[in-house]
Protein backbone atom coordinates (compact mmCIF):
# COMPACT_ATOMS: atom_id res chain seq x y z
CA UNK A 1 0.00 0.00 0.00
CA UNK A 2 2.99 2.94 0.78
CA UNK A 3 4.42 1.46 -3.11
CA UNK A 4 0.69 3.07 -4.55
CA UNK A 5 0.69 5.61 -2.12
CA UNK A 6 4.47 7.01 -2.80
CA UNK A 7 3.31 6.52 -7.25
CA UNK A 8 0.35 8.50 -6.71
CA UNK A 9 2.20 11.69 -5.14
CA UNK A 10 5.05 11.00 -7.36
CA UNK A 11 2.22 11.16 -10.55
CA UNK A 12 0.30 14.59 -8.06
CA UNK A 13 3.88 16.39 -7.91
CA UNK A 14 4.92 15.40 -11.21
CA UNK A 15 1.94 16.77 -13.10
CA UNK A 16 1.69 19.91 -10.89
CA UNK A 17 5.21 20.79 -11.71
CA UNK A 18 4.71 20.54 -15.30
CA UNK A 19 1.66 23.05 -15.03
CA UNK A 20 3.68 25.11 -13.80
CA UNK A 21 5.27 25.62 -17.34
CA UNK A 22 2.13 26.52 -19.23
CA UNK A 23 1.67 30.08 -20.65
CA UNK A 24 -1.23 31.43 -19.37
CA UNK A 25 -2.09 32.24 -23.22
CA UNK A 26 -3.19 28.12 -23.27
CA UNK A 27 -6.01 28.95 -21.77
CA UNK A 28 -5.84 25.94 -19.35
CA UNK A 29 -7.69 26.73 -16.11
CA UNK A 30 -6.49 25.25 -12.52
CA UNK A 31 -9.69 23.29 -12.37
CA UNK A 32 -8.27 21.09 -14.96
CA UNK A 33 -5.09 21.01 -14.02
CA UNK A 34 -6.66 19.38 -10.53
CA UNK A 35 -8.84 17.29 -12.11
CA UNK A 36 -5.28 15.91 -14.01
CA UNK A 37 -3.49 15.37 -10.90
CA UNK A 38 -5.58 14.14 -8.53
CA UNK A 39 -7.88 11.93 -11.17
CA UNK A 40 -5.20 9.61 -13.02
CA UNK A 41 -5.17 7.10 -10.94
CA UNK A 42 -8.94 6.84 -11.36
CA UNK A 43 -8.91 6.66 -15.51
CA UNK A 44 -6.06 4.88 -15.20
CA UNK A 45 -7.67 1.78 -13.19
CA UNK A 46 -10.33 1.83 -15.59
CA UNK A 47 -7.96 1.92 -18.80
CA UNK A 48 -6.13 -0.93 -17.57
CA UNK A 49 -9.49 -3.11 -16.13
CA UNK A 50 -10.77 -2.67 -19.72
CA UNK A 51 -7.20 -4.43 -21.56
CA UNK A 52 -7.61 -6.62 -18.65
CA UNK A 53 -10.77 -7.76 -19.39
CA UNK A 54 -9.88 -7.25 -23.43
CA UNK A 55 -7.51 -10.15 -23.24
């Protein structure tokens, strides 16, 4: 469980640090950066259920 734990902050800090470099002309709001950060691990389950199941 600390393994997931530690990839899932890894994935939060990685994607907020990258936000960080996008010109504000992008028009990308916070709200989706958020939604990127804190929901991959969500759409990823499901992406990876679905090959699963796929096989």
């Amino acid at each position: 469980m600390r393994e997931v734990l530690m990839v899932y902050l890894c994935g939060v800090i990685l994607l907020l640090a990258v936000s960080t470099t996008i010109d504000s002309e992008e028009e990308v709001g916070l709200d989706h950066i958020m939604i990127a950060a804190f929901g991959w691990p969500v759409f990823t389950s499901i992406l990876a259920l679905k090959a699963w199941s796929n096989r």
